[in-house]
Protein backbone atom coordinates (compact mmCIF):
# COMPACT_ATOMS: atom_id res chain seq x y z
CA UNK A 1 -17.85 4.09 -14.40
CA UNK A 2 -14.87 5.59 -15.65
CA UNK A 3 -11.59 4.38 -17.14
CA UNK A 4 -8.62 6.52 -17.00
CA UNK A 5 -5.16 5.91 -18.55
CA UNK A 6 -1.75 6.14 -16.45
CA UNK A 7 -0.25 6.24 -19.93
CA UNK A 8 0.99 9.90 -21.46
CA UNK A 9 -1.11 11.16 -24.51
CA UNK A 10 1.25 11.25 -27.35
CA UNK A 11 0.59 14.78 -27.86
CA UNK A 12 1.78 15.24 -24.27
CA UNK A 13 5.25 13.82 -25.14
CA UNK A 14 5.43 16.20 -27.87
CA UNK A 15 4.32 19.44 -26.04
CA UNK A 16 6.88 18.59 -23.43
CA UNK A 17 9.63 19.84 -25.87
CA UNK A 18 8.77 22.99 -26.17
CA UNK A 19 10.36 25.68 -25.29
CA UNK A 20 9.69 28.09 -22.17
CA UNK A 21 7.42 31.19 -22.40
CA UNK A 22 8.74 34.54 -21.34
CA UNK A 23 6.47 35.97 -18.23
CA UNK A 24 3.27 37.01 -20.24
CA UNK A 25 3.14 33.92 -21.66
CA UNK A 26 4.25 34.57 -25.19
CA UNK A 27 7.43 32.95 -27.28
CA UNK A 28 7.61 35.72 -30.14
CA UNK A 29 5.41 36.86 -32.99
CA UNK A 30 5.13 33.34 -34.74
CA UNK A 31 1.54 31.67 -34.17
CA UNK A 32 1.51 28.56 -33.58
CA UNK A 33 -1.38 24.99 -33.93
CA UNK A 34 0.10 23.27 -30.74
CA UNK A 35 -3.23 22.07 -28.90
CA UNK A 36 -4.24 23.97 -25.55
CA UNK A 37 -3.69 21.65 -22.63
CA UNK A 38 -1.97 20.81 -19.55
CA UNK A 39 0.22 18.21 -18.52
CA UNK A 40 2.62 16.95 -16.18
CA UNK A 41 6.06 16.53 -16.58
CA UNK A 42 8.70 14.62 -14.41
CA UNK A 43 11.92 16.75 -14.80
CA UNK A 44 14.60 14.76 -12.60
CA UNK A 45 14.09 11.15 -10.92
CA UNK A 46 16.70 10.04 -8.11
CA UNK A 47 16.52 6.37 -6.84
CA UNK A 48 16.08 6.74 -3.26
CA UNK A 49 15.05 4.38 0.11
CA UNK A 50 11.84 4.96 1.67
CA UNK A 51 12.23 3.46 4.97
CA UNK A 52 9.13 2.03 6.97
CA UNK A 53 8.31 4.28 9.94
CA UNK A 54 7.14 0.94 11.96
CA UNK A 55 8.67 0.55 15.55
CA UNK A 56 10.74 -2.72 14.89
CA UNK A 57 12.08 -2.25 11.28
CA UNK A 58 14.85 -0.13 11.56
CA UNK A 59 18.09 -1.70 13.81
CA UNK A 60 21.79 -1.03 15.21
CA UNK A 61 24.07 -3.40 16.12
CA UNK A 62 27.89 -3.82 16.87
CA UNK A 63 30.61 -2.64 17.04
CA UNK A 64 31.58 -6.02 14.95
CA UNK A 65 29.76 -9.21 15.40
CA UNK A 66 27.17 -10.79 13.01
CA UNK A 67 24.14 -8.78 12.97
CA UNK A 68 20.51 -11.08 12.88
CA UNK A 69 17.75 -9.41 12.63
CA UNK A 70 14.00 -10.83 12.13
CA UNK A 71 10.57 -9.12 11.85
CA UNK A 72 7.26 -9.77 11.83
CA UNK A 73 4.74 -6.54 10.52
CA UNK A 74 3.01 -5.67 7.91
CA UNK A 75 1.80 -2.47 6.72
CA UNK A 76 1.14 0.36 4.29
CA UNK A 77 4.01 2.46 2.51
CA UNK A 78 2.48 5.95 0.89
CA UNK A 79 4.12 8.22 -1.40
CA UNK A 80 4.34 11.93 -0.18
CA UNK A 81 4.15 14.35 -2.72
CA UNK A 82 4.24 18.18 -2.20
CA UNK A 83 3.13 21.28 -3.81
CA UNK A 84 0.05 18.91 -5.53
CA UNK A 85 -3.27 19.55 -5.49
CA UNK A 86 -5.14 16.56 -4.43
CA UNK A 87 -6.76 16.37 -7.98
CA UNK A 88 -2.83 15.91 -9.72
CA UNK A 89 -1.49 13.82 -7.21
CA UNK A 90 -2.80 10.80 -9.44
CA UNK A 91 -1.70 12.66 -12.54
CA UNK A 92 2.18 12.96 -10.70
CA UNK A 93 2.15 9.03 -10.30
CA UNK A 94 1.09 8.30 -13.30
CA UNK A 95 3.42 10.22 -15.03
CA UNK A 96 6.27 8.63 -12.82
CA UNK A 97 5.02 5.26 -13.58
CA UNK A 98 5.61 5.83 -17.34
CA UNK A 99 8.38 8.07 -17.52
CA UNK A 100 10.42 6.62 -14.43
CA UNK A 101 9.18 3.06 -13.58
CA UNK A 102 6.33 1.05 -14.16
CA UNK A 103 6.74 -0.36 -10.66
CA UNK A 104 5.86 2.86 -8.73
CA UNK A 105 2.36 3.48 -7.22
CA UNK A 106 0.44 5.40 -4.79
CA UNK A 107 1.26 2.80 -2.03
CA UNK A 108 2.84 -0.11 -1.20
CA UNK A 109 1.61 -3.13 0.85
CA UNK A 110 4.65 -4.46 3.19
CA UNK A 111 4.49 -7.91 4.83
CA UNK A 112 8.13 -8.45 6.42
CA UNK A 113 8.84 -12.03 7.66
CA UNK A 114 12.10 -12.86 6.97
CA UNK A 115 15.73 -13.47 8.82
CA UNK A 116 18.73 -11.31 7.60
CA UNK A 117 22.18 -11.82 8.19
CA UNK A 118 25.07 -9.43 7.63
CA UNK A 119 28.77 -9.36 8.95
CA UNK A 120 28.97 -6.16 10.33
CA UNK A 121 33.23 -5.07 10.15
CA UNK A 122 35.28 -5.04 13.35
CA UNK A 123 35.02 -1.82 15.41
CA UNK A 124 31.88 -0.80 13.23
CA UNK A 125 28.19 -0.35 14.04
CA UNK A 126 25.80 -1.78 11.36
CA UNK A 127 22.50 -0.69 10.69
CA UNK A 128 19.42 -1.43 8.66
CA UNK A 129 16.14 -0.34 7.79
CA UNK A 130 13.70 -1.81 5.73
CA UNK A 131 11.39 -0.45 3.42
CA UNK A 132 10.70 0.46 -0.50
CA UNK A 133 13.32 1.01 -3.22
CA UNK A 134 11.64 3.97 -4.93
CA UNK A 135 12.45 7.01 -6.56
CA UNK A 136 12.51 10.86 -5.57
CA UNK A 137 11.26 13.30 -8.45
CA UNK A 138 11.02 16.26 -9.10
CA UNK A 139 7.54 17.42 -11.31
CA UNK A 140 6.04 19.97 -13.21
CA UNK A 141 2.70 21.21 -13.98
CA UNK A 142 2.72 22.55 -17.26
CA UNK A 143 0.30 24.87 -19.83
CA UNK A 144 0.61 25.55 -23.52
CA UNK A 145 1.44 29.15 -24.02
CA UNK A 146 -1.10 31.95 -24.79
CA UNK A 147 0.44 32.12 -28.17
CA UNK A 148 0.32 28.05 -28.07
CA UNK A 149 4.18 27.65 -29.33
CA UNK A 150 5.30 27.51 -25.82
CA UNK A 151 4.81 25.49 -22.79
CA UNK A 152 4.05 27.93 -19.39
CA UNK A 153 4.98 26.43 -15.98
CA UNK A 154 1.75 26.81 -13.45
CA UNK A 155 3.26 24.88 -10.83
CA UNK A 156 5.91 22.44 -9.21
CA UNK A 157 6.85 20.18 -6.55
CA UNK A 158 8.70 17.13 -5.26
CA UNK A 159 7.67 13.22 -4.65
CA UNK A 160 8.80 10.07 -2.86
CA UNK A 161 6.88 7.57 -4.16
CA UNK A 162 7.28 3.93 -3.40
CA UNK A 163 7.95 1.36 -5.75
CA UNK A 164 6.85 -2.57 -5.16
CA UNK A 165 10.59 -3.51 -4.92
CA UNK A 166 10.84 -3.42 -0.85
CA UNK A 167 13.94 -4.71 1.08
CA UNK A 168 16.68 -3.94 3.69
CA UNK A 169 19.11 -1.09 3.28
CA UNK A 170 22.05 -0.82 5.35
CA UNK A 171 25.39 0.95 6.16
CA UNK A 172 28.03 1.10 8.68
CA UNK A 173 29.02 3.97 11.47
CA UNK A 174 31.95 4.35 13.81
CA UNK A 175 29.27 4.58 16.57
């Protein structure tokens, strides 16, 4: 059996500072004792709701009133990540967990079983959704140059990935 780290290699941290290669791969004339490797990087993080896609968790009420709401499901929240391999999805999360949040992961079991409450203003329509206060990033799949003082981008994509803090989000509408 294997163990595997979700933690960055020092090195890794390191080799994410340098700077980008022109298009063959090469910084200059200098030669350089950076390691060969790839890595992941996580370039921008935005916090973002990932509503549950459950019939029954997602409501709209009003105009005014009190909005009550109670529900009664359980289920599975999954991150969606694009432009990954299936072989670096694991890599992508793991890199989010230590660079963003320690509380992101793959999934995220939901049990909802609680009453909410919420004044919704007069004249306005008051909605909410529940599901998992996560983050959006952004990633990169990164190489050390040919001449190794570089870093070379091989590929890139996006991610929604859940986080264990799950909830109710909601806003108002004029209709």
């Amino acid at each position: 059996m294997r163990f595997y780290s979700t933690r960055a290699a020092p090195e890794d941290e390191s080799l994410a500072q340098l700077p980008e290669t022109s298009t063959n791969g090469e910084t200059g004339s200098q030669a350089c004792d950076n390691p060969r490797r790839n890595w992941i990087e996580i370039t921008s993080k935005t916090p973002v709701h990932m509503p549950t896609k459950w019939v029954g968790t997602s409501f709209k009420d009003g105009p005014g009133g009190i909005m009550v709401v109670k529900v009664e499901k359980s289920g599975t929240l999954k991150a969606e990540i694009t432009g990954a391999a299936e072989a670096e999805v694991g890599a992508v999360i793991a890199k989010a967990k230590t660079s963003v949040s320690v509380t992101i992961g793959a999934e995220v079991g939901i049990t909802l079983g609680h009453e909410y409450r919420r004044n919704v203003t007069n004249n306005k329509y008051g909605h909410l959704q529940y599901g998992s206060w996560g983050y959006s990033v952004k990633w990169a799949k990164c190489e050390t140059s040919a001449d190794r003082c570089g870093k070379k981008l091989i590929k890139s994509g996006t991610a929604k990935l859940p986080s264990s803090e799950v909830g109710w989000r909601y806003w108002e509408t004029n209709s």
